[in-house]
PDB file of N, CA and C in Angstrom:
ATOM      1  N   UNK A   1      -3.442  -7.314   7.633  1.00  0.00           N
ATOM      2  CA  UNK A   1      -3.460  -6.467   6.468  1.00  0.00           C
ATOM      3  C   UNK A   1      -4.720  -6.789   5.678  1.00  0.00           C
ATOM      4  N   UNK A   2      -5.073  -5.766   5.299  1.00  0.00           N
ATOM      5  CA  UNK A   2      -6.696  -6.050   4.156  1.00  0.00           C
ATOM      6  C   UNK A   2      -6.220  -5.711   2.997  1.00  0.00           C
ATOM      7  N   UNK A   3      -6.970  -6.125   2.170  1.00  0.00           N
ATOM      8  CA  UNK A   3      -6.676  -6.061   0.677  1.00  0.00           C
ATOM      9  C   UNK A   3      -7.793  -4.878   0.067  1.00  0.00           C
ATOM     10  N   UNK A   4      -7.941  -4.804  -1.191  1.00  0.00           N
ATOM     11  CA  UNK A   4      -8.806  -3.915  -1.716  1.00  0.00           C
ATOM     12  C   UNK A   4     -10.377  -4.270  -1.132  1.00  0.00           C
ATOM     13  N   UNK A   5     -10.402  -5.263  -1.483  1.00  0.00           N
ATOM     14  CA  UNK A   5     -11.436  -6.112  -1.824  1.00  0.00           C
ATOM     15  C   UNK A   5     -12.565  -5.801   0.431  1.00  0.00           C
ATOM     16  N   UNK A   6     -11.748  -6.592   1.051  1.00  0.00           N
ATOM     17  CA  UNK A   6     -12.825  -6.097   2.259  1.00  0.00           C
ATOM     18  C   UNK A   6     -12.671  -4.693   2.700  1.00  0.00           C
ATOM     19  N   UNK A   7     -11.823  -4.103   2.132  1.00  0.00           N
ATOM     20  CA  UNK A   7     -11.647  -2.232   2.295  1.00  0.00           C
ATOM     21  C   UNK A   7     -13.255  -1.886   1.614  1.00  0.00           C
ATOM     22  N   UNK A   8     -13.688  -1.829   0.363  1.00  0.00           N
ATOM     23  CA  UNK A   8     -14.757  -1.709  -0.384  1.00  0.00           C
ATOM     24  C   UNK A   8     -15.524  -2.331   0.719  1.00  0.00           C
ATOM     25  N   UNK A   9     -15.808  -3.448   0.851  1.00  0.00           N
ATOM     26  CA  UNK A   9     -17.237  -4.388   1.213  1.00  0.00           C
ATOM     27  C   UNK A   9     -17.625  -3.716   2.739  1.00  0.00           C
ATOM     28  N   UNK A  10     -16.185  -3.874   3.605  1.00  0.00           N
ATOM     29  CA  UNK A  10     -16.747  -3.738   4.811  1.00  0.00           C
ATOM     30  C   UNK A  10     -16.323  -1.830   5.555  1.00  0.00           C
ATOM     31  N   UNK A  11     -15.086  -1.978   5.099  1.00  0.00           N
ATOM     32  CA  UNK A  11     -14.602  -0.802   6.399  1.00  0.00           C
ATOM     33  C   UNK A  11     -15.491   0.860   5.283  1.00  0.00           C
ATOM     34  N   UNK A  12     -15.480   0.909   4.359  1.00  0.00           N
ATOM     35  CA  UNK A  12     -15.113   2.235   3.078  1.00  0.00           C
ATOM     36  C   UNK A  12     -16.617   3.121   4.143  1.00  0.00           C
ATOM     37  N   UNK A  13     -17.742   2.694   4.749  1.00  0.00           N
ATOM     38  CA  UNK A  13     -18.666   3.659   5.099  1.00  0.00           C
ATOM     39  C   UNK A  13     -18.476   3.839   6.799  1.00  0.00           C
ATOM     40  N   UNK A  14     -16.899   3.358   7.195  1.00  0.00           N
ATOM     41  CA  UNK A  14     -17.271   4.536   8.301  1.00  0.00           C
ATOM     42  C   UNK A  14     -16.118   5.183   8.518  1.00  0.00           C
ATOM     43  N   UNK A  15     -16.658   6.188   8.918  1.00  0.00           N
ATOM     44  CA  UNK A  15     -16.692   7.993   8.447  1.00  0.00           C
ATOM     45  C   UNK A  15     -15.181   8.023   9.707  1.00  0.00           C
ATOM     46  N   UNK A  16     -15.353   7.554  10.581  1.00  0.00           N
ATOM     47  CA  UNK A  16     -13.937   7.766  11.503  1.00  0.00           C
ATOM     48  C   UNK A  16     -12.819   6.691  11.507  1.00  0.00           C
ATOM     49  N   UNK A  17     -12.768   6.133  10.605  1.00  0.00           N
ATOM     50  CA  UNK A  17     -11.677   5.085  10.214  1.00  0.00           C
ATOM     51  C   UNK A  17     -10.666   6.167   9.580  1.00  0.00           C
ATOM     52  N   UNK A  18      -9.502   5.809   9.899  1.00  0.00           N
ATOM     53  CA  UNK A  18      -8.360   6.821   9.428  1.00  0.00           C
ATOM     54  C   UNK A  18      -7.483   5.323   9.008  1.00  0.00           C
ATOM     55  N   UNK A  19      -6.712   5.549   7.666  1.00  0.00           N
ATOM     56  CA  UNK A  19      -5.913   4.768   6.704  1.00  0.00           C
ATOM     57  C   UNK A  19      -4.488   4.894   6.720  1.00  0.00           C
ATOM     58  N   UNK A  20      -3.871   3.719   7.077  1.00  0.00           N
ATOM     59  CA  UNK A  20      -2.332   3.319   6.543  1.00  0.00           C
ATOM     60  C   UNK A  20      -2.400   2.386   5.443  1.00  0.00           C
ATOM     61  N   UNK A  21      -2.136   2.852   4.779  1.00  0.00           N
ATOM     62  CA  UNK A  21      -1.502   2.472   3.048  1.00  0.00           C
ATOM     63  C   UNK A  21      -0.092   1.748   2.778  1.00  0.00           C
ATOM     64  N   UNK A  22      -0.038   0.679   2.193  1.00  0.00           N
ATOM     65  CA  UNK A  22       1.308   0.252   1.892  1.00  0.00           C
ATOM     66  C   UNK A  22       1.310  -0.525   0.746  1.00  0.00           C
ATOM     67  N   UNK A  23       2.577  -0.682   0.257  1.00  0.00           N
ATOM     68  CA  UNK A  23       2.802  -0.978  -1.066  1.00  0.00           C
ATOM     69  C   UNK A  23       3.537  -2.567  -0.724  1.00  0.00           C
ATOM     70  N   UNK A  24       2.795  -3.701  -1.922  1.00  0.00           N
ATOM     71  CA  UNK A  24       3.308  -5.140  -1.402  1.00  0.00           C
ATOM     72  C   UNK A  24       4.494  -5.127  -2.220  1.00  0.00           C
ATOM     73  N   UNK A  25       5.604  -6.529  -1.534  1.00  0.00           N
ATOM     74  CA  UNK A  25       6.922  -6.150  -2.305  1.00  0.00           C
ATOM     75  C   UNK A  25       6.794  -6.955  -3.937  1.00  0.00           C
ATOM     76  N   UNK A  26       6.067  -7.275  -4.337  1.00  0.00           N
ATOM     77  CA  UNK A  26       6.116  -7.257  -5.816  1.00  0.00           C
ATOM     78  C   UNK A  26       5.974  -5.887  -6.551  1.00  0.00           C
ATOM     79  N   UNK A  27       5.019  -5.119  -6.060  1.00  0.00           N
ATOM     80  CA  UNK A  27       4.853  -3.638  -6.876  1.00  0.00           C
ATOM     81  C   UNK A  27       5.933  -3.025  -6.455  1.00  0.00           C
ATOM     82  N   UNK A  28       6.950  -2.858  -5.164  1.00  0.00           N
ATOM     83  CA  UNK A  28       8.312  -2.114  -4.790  1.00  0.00           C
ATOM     84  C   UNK A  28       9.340  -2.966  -5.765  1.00  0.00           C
ATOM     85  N   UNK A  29       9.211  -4.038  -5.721  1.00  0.00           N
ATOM     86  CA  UNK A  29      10.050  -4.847  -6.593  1.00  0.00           C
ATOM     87  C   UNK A  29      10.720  -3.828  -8.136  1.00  0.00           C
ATOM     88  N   UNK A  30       8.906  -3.516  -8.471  1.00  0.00           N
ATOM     89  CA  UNK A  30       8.956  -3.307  -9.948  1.00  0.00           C
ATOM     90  C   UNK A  30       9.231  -1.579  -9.914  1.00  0.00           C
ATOM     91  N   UNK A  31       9.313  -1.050  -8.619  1.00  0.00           N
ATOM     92  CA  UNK A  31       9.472   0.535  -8.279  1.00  0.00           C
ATOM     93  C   UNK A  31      10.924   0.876  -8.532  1.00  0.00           C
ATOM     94  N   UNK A  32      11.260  -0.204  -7.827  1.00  0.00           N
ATOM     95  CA  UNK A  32      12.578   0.049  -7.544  1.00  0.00           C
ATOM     96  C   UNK A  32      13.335  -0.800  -9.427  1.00  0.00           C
ATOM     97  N   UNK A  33      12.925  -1.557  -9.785  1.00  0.00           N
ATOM     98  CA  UNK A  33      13.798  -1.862 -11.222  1.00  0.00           C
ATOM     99  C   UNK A  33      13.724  -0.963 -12.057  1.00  0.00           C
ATOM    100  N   UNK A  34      12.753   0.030 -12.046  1.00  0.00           N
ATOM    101  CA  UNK A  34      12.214   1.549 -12.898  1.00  0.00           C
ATOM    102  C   UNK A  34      12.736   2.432 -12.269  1.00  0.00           C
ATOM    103  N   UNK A  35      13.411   2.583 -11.546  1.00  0.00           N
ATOM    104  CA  UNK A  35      14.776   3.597 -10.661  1.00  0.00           C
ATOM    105  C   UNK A  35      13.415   4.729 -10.080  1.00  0.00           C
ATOM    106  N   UNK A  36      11.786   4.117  -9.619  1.00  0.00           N
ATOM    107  CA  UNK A  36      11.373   5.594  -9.028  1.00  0.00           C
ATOM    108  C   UNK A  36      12.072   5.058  -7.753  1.00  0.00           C
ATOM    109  N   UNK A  37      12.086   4.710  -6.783  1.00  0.00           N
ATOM    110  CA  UNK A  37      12.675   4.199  -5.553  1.00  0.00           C
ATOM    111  C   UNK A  37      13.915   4.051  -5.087  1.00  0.00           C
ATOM    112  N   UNK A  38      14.069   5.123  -4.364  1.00  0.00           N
ATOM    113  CA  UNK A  38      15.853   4.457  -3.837  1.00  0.00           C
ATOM    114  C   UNK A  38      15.840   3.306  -2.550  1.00  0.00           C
ATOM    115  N   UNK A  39      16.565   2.372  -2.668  1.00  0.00           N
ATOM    116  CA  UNK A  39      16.248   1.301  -1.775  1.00  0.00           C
ATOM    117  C   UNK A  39      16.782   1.889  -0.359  1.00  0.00           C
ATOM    118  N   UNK A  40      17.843   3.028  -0.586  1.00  0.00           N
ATOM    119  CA  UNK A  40      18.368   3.210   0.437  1.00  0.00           C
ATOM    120  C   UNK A  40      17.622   4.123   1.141  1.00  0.00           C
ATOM    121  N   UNK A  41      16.998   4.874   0.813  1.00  0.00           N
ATOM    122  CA  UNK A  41      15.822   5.684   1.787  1.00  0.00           C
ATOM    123  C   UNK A  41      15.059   4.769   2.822  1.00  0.00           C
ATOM    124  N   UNK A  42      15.079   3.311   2.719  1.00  0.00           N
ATOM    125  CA  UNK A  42      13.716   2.606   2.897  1.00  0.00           C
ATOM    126  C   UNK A  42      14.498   2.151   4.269  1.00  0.00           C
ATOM    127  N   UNK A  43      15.948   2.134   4.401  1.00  0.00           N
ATOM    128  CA  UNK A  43      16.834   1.177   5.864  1.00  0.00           C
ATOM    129  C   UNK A  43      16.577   2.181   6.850  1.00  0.00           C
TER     130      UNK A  43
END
């Protein structure tokens, strides 16, 4: 997994890289205590 940080430095200028995105479980943590997230969609 990469973080923001070598996304910017290394991969961001080439042009045929295609992206999977994910969310770490501290920010789902705080998704789900703010009711946007149903936990049960996620099993």
């Amino acid at each position: 997994m990469l973080t923001a940080v070598p996304i910017r430095e290394e991969l961001r200028t080439l042009d045929e890289m295609s992206w999977i995105t994910t969310l770490r479980a501290p920010t789902i943590r705080k998704l789900v205590r703010a009711g946007a997230v149903q936990p049960s969609l996620l099993d």
